[in-house]
N, C-alpha and C. Protein backbone atom coordinates (compact mmCIF):
# COMPACT_ATOMS: atom_id res chain seq x y z
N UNK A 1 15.69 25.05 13.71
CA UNK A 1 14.75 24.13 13.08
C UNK A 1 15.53 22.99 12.44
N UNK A 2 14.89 21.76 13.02
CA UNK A 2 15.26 20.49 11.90
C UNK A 2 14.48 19.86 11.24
N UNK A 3 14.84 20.02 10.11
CA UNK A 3 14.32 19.01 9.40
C UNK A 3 14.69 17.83 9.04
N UNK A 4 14.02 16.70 9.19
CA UNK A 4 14.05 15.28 8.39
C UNK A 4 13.29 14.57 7.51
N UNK A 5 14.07 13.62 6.60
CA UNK A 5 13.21 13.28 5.81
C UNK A 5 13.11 11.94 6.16
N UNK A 6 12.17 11.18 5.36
CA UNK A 6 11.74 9.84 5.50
C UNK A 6 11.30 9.23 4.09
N UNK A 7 10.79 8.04 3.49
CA UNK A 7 9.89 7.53 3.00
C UNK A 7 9.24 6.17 3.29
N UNK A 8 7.69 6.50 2.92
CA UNK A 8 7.61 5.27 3.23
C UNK A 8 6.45 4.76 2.40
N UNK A 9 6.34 3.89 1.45
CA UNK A 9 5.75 3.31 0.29
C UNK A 9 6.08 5.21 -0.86
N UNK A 10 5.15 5.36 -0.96
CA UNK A 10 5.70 6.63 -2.30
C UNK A 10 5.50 7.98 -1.27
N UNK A 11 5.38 7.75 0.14
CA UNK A 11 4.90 8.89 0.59
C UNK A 11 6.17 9.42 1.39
N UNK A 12 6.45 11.23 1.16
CA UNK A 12 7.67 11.86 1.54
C UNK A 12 7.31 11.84 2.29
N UNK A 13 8.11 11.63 3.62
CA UNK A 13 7.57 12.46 5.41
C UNK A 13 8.53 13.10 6.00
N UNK A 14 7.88 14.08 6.05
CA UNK A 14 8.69 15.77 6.36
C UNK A 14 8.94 15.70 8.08
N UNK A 15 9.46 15.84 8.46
CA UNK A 15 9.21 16.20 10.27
C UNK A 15 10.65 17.55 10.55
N UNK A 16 9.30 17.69 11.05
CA UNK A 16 9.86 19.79 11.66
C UNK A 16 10.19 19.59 12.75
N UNK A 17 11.43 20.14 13.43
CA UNK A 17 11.77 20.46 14.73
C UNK A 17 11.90 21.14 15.62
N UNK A 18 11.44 21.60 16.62
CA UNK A 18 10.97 22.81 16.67
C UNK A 18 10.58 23.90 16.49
N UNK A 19 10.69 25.42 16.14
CA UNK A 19 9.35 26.56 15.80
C UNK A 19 9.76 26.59 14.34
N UNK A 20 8.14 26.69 13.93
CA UNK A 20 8.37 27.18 12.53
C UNK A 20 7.68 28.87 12.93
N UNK A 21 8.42 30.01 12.60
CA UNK A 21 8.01 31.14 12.97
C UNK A 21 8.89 31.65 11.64
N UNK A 22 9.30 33.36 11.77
CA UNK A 22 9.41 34.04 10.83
C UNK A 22 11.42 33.53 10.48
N UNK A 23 11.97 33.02 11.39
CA UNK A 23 13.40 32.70 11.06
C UNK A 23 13.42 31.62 10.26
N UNK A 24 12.30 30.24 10.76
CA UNK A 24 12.81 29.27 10.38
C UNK A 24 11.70 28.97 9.12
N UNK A 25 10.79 30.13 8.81
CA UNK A 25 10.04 29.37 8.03
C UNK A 25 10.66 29.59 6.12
N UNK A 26 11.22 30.43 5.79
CA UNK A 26 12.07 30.47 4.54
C UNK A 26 12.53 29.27 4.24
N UNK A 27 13.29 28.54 5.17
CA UNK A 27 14.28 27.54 4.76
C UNK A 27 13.27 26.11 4.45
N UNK A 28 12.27 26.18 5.98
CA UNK A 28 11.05 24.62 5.54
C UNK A 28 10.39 24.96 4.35
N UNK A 29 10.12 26.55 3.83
CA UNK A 29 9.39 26.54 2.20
C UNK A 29 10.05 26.52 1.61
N UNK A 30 11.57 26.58 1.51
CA UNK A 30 12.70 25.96 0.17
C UNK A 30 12.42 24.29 -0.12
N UNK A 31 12.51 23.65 1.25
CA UNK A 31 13.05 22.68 1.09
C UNK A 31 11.14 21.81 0.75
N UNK A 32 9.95 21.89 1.62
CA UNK A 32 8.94 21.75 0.61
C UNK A 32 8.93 21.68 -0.86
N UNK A 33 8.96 23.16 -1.09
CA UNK A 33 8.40 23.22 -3.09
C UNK A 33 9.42 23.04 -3.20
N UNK A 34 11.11 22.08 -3.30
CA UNK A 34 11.90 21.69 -3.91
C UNK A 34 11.22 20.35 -3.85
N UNK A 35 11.07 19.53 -2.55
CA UNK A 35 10.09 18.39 -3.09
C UNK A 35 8.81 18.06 -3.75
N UNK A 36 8.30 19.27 -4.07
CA UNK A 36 7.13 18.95 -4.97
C UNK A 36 7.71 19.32 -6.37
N UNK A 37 8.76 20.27 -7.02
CA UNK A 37 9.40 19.60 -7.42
C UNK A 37 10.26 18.95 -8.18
N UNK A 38 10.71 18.13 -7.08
CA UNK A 38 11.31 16.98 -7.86
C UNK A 38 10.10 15.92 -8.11
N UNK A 39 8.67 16.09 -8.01
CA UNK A 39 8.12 15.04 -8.12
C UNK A 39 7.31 14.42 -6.82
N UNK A 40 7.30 14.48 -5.89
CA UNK A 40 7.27 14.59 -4.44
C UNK A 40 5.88 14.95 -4.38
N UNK A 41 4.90 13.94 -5.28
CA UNK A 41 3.13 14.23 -4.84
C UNK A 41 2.41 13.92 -3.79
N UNK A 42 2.99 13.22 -2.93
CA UNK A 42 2.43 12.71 -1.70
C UNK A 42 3.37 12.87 -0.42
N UNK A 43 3.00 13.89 -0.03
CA UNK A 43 3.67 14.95 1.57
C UNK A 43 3.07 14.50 2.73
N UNK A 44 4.20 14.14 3.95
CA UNK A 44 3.46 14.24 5.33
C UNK A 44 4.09 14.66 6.02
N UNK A 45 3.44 15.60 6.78
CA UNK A 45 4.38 16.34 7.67
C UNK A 45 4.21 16.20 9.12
N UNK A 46 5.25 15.66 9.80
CA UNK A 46 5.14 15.14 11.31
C UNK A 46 5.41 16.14 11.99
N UNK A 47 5.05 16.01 12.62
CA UNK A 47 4.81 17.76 13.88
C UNK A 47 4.89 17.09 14.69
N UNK A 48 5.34 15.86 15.45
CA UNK A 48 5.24 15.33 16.60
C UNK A 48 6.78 16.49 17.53
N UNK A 49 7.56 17.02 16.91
CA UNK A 49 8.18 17.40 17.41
C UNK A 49 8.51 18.85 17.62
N UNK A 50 7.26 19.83 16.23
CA UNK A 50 7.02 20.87 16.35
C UNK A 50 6.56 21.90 17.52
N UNK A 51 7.01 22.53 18.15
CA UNK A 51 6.68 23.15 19.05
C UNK A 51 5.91 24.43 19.08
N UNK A 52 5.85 25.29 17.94
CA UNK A 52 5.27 26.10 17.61
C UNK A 52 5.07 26.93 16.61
N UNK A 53 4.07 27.34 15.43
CA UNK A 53 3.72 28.17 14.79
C UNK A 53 3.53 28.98 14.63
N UNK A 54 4.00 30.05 13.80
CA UNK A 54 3.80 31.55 13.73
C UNK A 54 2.91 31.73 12.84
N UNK A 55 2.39 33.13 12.35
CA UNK A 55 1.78 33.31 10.94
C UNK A 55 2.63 33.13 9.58
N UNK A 56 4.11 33.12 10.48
CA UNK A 56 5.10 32.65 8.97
C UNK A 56 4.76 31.57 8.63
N UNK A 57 4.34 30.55 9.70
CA UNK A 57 4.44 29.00 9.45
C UNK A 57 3.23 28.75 8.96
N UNK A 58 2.09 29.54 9.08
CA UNK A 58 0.79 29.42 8.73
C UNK A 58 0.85 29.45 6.95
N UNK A 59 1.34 30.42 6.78
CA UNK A 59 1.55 30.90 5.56
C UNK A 59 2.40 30.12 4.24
N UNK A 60 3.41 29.49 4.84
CA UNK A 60 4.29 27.96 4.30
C UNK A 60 3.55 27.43 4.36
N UNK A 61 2.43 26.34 4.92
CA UNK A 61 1.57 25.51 4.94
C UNK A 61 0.60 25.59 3.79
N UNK A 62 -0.08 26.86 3.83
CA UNK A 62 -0.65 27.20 2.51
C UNK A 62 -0.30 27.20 1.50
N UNK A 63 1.18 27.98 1.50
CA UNK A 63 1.69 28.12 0.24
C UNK A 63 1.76 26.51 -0.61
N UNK A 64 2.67 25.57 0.39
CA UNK A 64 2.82 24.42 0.20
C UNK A 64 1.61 23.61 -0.41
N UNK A 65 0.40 23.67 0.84
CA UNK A 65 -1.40 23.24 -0.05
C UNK A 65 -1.66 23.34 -1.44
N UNK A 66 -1.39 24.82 -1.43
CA UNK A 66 -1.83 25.25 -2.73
C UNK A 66 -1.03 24.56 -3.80
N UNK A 67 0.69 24.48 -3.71
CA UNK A 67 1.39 23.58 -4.74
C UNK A 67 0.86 22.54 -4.94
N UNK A 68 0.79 21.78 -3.57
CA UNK A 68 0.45 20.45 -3.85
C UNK A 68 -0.53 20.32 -4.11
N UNK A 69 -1.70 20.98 -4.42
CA UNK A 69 -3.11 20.80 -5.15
C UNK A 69 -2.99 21.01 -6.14
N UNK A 70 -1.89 21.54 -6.74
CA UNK A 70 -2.03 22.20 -8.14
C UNK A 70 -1.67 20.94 -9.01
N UNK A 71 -0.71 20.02 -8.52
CA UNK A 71 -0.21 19.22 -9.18
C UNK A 71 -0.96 18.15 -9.08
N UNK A 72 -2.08 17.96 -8.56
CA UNK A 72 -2.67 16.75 -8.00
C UNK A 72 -2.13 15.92 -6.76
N UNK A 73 -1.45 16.47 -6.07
CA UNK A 73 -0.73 15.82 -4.95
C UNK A 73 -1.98 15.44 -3.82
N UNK A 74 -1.26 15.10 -2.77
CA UNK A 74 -1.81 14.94 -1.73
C UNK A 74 -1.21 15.11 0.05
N UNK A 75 -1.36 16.19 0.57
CA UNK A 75 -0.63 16.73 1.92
C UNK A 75 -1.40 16.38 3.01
N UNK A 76 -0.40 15.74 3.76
CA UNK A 76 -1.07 15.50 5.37
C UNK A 76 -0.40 15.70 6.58
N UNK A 77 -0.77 16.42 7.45
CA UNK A 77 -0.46 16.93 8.67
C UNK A 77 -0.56 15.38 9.54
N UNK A 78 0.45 15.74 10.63
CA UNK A 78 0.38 14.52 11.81
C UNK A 78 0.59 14.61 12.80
N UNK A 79 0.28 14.09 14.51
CA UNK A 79 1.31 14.31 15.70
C UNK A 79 1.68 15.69 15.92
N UNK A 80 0.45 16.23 15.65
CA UNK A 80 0.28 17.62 16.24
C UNK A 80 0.44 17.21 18.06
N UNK A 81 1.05 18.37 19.05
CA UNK A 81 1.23 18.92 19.78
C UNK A 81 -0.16 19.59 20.21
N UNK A 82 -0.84 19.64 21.56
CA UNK A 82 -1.60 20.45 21.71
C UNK A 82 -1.51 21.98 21.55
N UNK A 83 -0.68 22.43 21.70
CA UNK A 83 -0.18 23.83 21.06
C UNK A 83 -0.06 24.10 19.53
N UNK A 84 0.49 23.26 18.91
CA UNK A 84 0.24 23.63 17.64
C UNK A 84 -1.20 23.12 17.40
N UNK A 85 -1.99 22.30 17.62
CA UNK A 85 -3.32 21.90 17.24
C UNK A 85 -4.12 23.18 17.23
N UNK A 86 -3.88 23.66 18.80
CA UNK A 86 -4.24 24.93 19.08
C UNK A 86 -4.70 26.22 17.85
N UNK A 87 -3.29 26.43 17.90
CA UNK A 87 -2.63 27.36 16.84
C UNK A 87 -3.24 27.17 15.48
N UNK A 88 -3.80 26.06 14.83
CA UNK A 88 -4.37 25.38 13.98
C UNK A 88 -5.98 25.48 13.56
N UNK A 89 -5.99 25.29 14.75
CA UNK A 89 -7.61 25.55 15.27
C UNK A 89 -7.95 26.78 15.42
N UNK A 90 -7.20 27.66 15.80
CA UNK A 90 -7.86 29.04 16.22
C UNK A 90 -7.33 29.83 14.23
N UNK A 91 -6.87 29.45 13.79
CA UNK A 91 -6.57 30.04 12.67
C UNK A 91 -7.31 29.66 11.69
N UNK A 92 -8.37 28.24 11.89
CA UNK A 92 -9.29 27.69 10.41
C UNK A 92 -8.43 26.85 10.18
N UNK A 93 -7.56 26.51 10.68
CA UNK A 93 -6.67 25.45 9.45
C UNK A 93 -6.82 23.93 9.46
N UNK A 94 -7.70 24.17 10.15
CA UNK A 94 -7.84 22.24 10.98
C UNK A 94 -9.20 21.90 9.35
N UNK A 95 -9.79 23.09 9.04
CA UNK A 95 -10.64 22.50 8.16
C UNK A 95 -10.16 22.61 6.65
N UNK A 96 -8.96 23.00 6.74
CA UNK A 96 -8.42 23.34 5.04
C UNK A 96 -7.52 21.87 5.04
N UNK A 97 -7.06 21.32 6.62
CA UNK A 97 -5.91 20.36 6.00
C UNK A 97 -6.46 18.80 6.67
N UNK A 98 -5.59 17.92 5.93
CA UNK A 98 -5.88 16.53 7.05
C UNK A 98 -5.15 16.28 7.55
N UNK A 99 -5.83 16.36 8.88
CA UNK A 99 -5.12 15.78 10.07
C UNK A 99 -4.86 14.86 11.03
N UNK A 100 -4.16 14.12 11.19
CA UNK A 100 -4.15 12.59 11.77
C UNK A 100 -3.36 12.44 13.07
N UNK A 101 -3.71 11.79 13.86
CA UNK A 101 -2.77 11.38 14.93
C UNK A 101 -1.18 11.15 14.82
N UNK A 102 -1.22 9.76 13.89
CA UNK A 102 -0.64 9.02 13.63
C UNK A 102 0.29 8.97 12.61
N UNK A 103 1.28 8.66 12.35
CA UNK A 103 2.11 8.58 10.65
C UNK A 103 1.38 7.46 9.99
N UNK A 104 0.50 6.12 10.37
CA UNK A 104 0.45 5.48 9.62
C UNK A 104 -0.66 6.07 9.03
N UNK A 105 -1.75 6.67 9.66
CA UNK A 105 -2.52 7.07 9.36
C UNK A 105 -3.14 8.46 8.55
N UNK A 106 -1.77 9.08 8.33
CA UNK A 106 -1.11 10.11 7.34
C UNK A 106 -0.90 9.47 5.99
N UNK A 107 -0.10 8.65 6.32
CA UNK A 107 0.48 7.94 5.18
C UNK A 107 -0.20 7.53 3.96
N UNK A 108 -1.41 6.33 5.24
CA UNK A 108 -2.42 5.99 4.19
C UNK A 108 -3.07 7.22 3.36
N UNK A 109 -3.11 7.95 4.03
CA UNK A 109 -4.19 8.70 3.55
C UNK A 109 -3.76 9.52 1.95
N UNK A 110 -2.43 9.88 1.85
CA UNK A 110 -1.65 9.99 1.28
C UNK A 110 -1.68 9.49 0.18
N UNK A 111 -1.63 8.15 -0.01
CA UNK A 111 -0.63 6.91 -0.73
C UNK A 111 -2.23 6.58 -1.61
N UNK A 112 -3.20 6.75 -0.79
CA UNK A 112 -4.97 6.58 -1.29
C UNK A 112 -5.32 7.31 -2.10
């Protein structure tokens, strides 16, 4: 798994690199709730390069939601993969998170 970071106006953008499953998902929930934080209220996470989700990865996602709601933040999914959309969809999660095509359209949503 890689991770990268980005910013762009106040918004962090996360992008995962291939599977988030039970190996790689410990290390993407360190490095998450270390950015929420340091402060880090506005999350986007690019999946354009994610290849696949486990119930580990399901479970980081939430965990992550739940932080970032707690603080008043704001989290957005992006450039889902038809497989992970999939994976998303068949689990409920398409209606707990927002989801966008696009980074700009993450972003905004974010930064709003």
């Amino acid at each position: 798994m890689q991770i990268t970071e980005d910013k762009l106006a106040d918004v962090k953008i996360i992008g995962l690199q291939g599977r988030l499953d039970g190996t790689t998902s410990p290390g993407v929930e360190l490095k998450l709730t270390q950015c929420i934080a340091q402060g880090e209220l506005r999350i986007a996470l690019d999946f354009t390069e994610l290849i696949y989700v486990s119930s580990n990865g399901l479970r980081v996602l939430m965990v992550v939601a739940k932080q970032i709601q707690k603080v008043g933040g704001r989290l957005a999914l992006f450039a889902l993969s038809e497989n992970v959309s999939e994976i998303l969809k068949i689990a409920g999660f398409t209606q707990l998170f927002s989801i966008y095509p696009t980074r700009e359209e993450a972003v905004q949503h974010c930064a709003g």
